[in-house]
Protein backbone atom coordinates (compact mmCIF):
# COMPACT_ATOMS: atom_id res chain seq x y z
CA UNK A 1 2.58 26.24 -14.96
CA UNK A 2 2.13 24.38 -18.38
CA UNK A 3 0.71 20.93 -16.91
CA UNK A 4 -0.24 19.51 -20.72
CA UNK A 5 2.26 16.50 -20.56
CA UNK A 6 0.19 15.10 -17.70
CA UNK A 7 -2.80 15.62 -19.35
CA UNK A 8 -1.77 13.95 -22.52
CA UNK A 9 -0.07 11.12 -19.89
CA UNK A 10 -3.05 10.79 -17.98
CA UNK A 11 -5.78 10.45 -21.70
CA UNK A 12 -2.66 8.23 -23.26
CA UNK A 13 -2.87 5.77 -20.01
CA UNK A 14 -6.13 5.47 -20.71
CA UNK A 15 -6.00 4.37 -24.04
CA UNK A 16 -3.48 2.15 -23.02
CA UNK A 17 -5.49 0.98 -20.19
CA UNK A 18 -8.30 0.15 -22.88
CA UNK A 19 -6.08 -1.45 -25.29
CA UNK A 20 -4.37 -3.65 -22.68
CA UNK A 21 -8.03 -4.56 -21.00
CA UNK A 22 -9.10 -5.81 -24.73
CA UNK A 23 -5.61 -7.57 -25.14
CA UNK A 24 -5.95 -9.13 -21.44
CA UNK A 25 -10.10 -10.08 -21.80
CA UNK A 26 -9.49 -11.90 -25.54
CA UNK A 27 -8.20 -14.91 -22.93
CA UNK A 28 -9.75 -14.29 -19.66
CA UNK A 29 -12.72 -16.46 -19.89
CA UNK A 30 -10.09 -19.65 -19.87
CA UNK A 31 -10.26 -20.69 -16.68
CA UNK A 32 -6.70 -21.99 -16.75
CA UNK A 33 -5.37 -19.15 -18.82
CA UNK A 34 -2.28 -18.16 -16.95
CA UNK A 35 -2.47 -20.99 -14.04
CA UNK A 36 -5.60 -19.75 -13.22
CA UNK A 37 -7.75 -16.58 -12.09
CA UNK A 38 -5.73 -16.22 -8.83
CA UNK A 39 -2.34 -17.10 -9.87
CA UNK A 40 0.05 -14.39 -9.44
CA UNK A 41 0.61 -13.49 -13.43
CA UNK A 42 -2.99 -12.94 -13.97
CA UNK A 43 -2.77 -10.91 -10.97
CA UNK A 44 0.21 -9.11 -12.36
CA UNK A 45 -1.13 -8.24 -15.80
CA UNK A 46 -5.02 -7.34 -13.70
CA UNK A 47 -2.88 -4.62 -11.54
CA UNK A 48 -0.95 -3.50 -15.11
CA UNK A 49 -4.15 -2.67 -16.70
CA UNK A 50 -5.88 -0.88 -14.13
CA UNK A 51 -2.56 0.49 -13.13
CA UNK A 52 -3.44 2.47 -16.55
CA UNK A 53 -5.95 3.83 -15.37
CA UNK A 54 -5.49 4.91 -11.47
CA UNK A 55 -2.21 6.87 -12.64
CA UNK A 56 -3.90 8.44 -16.01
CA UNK A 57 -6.84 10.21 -13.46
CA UNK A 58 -4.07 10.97 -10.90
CA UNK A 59 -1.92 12.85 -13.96
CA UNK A 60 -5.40 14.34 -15.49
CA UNK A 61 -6.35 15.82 -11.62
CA UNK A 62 -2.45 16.93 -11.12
CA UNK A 63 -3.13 18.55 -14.88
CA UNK A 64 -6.52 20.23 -13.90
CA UNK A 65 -5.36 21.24 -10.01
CA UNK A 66 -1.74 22.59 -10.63
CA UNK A 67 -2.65 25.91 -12.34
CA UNK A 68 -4.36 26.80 -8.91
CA UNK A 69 -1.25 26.03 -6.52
CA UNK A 70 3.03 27.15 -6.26
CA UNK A 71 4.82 26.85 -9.78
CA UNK A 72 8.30 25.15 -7.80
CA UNK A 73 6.56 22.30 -6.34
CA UNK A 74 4.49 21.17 -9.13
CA UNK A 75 7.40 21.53 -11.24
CA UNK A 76 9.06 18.91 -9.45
CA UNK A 77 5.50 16.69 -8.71
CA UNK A 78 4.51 16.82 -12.76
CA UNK A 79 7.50 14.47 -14.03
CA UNK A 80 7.57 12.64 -11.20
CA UNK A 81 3.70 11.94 -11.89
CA UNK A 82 4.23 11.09 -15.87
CA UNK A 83 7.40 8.66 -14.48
CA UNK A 84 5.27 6.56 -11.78
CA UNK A 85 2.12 6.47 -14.23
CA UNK A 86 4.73 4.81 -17.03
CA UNK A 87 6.73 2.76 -14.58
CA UNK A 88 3.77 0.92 -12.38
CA UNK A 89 1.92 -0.93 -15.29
CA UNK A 90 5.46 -1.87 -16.86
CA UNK A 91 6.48 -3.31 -13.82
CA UNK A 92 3.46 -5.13 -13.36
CA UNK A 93 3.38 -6.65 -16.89
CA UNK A 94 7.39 -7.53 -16.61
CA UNK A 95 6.89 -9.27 -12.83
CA UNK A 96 3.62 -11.21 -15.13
CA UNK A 97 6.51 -11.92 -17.42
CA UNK A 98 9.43 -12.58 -15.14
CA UNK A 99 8.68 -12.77 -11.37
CA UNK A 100 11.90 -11.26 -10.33
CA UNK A 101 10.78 -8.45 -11.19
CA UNK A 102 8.27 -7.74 -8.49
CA UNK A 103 11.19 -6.29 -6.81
CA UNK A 104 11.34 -3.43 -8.93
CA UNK A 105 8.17 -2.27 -7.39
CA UNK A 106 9.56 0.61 -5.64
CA UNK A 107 10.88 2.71 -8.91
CA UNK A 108 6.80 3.83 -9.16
CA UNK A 109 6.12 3.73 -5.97
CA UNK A 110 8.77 6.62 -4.90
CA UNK A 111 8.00 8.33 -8.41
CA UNK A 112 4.26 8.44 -7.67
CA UNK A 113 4.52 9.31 -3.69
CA UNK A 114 7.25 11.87 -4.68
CA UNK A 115 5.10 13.29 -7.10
CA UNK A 116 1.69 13.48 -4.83
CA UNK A 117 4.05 14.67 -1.83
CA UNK A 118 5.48 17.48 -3.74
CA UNK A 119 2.18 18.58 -5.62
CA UNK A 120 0.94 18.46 -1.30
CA UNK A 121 3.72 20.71 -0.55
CA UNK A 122 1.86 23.13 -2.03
CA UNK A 123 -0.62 23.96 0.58
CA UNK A 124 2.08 24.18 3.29
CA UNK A 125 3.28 26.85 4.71
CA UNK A 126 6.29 26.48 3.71
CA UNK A 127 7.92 30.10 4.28
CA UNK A 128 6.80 29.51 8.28
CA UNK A 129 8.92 25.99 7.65
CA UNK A 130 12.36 27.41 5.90
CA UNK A 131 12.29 30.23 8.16
């Protein structure tokens, strides 16, 4: 199983975890930047950025651990993966942006579970489950 896309997902959220970090810290020591440290769109852009990076080390560990476990499963887990670990920090930055959008929260949340549910598939026994 060729796992490189969620390698090169998992270095690419980094940089864009570093890149967004610089972007968010330029402003950060306002006080009032945003309505304030604890106000919901500074929370929102906060999650975004480390978003970045919890989903890039969850694609690079899916990248290095899938060569060792069932090709059909991790088939399915690896897009699923590269999906949720695009889809969580633009959520975040667009419910920053727009509120609203907070409800589209569950697009990476069912990407990402689906894709660490299937990758756990792989140590089940699944033949003593279909039989």
């Amino acid at each position: 199983m060729n796992c490189s896309i969620n390698l090169f997902a998992g270095w690419f959220c980094f940089l864009l975890g570093a890149i967004s970090g610089a972007l968010i810290g330029l402003r950060f020591h306002r006080e009032n930047w945003l309505d304030g440290y604890e106000s919901f769109r500074r929370r929102m852009l906060r999650l975004g950025h480390i978003a970045f990076f919890g989903l890039g080390f969850i694609n690079i560990l899916f990248a290095l651990s899938a060569p060792t476990t069932r090709v059909a499963f991790t088939e399915v887990a690896s897009p699923l993966l590269v999906i949720g670990a695009a889809t969580m920090p633009l959520v975040c930055f667009l419910s920053a942006w727009k509120p609203a959008f907070r409800h589209a929260f569950f697009i990476p949340v069912v990407f990402t579970a689906g894709g660490i549910g299937m990758f756990l598939m792989n140590w089940l026994p699944v033949e003593k489950i279909f039989r």
